[in-house]
C-alpha atoms as a PDB file:
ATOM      1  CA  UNK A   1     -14.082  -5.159   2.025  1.00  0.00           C
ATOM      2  CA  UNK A   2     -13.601  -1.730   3.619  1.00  0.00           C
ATOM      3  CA  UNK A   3     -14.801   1.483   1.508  1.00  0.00           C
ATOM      4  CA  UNK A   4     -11.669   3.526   0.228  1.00  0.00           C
ATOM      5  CA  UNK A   5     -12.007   6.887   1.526  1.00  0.00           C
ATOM      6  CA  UNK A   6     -10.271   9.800  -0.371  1.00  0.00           C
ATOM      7  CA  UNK A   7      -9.671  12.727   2.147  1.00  0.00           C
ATOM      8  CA  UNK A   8      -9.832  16.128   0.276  1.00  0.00           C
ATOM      9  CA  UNK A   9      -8.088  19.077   2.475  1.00  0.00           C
ATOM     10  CA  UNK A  10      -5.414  18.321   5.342  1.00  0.00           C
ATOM     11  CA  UNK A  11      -5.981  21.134   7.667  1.00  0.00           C
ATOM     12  CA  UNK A  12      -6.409  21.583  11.179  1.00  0.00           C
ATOM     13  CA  UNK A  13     -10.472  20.091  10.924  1.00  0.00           C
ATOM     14  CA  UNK A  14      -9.205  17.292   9.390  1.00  0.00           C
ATOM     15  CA  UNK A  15      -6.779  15.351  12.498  1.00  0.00           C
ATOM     16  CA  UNK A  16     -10.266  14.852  14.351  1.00  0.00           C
ATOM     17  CA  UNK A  17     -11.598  13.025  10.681  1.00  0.00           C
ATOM     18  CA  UNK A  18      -8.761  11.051  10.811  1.00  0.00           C
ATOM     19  CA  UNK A  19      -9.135   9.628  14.080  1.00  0.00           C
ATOM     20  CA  UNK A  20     -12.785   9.349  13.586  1.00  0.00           C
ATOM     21  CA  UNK A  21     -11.984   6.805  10.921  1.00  0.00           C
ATOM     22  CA  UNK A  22      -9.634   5.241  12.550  1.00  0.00           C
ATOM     23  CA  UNK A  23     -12.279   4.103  14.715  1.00  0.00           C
ATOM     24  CA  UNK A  24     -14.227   2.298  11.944  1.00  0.00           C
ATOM     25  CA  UNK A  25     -10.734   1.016   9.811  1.00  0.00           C
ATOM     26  CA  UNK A  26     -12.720  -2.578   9.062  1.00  0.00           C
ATOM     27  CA  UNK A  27     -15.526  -1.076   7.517  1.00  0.00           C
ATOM     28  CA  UNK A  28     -13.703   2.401   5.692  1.00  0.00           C
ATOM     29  CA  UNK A  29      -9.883   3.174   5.253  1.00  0.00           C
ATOM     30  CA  UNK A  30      -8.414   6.471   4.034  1.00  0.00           C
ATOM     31  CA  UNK A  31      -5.982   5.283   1.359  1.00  0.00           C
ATOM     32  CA  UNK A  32      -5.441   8.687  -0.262  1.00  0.00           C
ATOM     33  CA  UNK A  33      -5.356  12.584   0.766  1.00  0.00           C
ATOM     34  CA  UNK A  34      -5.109  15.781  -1.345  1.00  0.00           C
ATOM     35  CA  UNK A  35      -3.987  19.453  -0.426  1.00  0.00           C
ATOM     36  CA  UNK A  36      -2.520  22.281  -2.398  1.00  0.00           C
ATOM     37  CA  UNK A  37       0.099  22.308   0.812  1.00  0.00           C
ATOM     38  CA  UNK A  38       2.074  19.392   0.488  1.00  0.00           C
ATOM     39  CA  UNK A  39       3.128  19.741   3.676  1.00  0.00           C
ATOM     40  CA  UNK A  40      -0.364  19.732   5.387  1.00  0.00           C
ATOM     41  CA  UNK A  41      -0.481  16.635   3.004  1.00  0.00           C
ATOM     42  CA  UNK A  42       2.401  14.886   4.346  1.00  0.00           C
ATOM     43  CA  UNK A  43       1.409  15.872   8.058  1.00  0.00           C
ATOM     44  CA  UNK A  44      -2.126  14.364   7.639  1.00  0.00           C
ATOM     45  CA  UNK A  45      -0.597  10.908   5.878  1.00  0.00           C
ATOM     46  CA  UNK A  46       1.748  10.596   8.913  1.00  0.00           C
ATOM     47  CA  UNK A  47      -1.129  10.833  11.335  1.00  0.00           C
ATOM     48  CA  UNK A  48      -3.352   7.987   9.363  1.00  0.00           C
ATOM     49  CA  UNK A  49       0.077   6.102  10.245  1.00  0.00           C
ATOM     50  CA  UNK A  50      -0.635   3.725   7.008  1.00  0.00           C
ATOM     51  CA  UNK A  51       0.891   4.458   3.548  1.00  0.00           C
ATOM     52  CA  UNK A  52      -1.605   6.489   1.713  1.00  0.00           C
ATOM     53  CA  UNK A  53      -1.214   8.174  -2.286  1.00  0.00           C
ATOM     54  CA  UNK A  54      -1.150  12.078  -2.064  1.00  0.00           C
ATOM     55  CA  UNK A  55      -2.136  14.247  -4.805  1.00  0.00           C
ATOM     56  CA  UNK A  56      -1.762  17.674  -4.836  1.00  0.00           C
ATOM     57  CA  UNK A  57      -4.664  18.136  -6.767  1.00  0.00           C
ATOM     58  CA  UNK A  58      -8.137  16.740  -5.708  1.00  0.00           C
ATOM     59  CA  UNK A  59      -9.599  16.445  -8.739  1.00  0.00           C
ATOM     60  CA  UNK A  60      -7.102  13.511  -9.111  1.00  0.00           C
ATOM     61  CA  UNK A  61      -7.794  12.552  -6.198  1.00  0.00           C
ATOM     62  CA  UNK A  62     -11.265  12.197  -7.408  1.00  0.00           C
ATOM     63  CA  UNK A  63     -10.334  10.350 -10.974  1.00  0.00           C
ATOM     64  CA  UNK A  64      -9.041   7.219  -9.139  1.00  0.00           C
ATOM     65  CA  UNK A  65     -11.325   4.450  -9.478  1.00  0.00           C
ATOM     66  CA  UNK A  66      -9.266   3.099  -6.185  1.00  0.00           C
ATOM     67  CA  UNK A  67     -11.589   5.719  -4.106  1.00  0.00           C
ATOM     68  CA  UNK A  68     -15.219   5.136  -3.073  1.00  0.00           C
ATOM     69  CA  UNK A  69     -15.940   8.185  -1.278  1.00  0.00           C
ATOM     70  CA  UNK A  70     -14.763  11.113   0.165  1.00  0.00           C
ATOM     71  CA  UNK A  71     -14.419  13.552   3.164  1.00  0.00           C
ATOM     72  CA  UNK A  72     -14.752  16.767   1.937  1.00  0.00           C
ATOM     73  CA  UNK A  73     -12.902  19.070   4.987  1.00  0.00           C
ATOM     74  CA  UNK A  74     -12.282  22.273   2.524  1.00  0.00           C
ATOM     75  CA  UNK A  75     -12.614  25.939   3.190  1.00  0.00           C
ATOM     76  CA  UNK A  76     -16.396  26.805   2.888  1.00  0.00           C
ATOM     77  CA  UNK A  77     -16.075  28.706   0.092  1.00  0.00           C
ATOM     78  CA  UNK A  78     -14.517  25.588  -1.894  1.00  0.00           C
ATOM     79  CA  UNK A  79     -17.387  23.205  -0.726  1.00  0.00           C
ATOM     80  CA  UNK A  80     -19.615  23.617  -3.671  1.00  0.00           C
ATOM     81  CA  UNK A  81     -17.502  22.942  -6.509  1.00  0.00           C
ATOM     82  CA  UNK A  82     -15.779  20.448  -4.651  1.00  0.00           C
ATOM     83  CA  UNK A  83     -18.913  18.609  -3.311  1.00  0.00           C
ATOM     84  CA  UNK A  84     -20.394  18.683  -7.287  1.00  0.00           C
ATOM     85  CA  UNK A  85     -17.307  17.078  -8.419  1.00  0.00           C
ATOM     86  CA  UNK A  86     -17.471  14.198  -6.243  1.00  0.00           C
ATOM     87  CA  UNK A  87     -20.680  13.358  -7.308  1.00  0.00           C
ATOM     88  CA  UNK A  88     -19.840  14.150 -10.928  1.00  0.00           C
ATOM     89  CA  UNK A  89     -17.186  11.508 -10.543  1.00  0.00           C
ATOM     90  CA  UNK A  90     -19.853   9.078  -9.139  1.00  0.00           C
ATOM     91  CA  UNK A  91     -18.279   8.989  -5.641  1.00  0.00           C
ATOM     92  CA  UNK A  92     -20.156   8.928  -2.329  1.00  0.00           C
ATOM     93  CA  UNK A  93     -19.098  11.844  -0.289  1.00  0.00           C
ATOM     94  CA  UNK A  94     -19.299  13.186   3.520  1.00  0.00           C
ATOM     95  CA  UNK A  95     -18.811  17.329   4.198  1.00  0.00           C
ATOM     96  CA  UNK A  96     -20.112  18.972   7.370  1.00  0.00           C
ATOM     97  CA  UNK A  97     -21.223  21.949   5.271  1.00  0.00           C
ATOM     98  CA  UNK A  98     -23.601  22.546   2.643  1.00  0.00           C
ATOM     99  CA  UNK A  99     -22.797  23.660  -0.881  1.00  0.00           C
END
């Protein structure tokens, strides 16, 4: 079974995540996104070009028990409460930056 990847921020950063897990779709699947722009949230499900849930809100994002981990592609200053709630809500997580 493939891990169910949450993606948390749809900007620009994020279209080379996307194909960078496209590359491993038997072993990890994005099957939900979050952004305050709904747009950037829309644009970023169309590119994974499989129907994912999008929340608005990633600390929905992170109550779904459907999601095993996360990519955390936020502005920096967002990556430390972000990156302490994923683990809060026992989910494995991947950022590029440090808290």
């Amino acid at each position: 079974m493939a891990l169910r990847i949450g993606l948390i921020g749809c900007g620009g950063i994020t279209h080379g995540h996307v194909e960078g897990w496209k590359t491993v779709a038997e072993r990890a699947r994005i099957v939900a996104v979050a952004d305050v722009s709904e747009e950037a949230a829309r644009a970023r499900a169309a590119q994974i070009g499989h129907e994912v849930r999008i929340y608005r809100d990633y600390h929905d994002l992170l109550a779904s028990p459907d999601i095993d981990a996360v990519d955390i592609a936020l502005p920096h200053h967002l990556h430390r409460e972000s990156i302490v709630a994923a683990a809060e809500a026992g989910k494995h997580l991947m950022t590029e930056k440090p808290l």
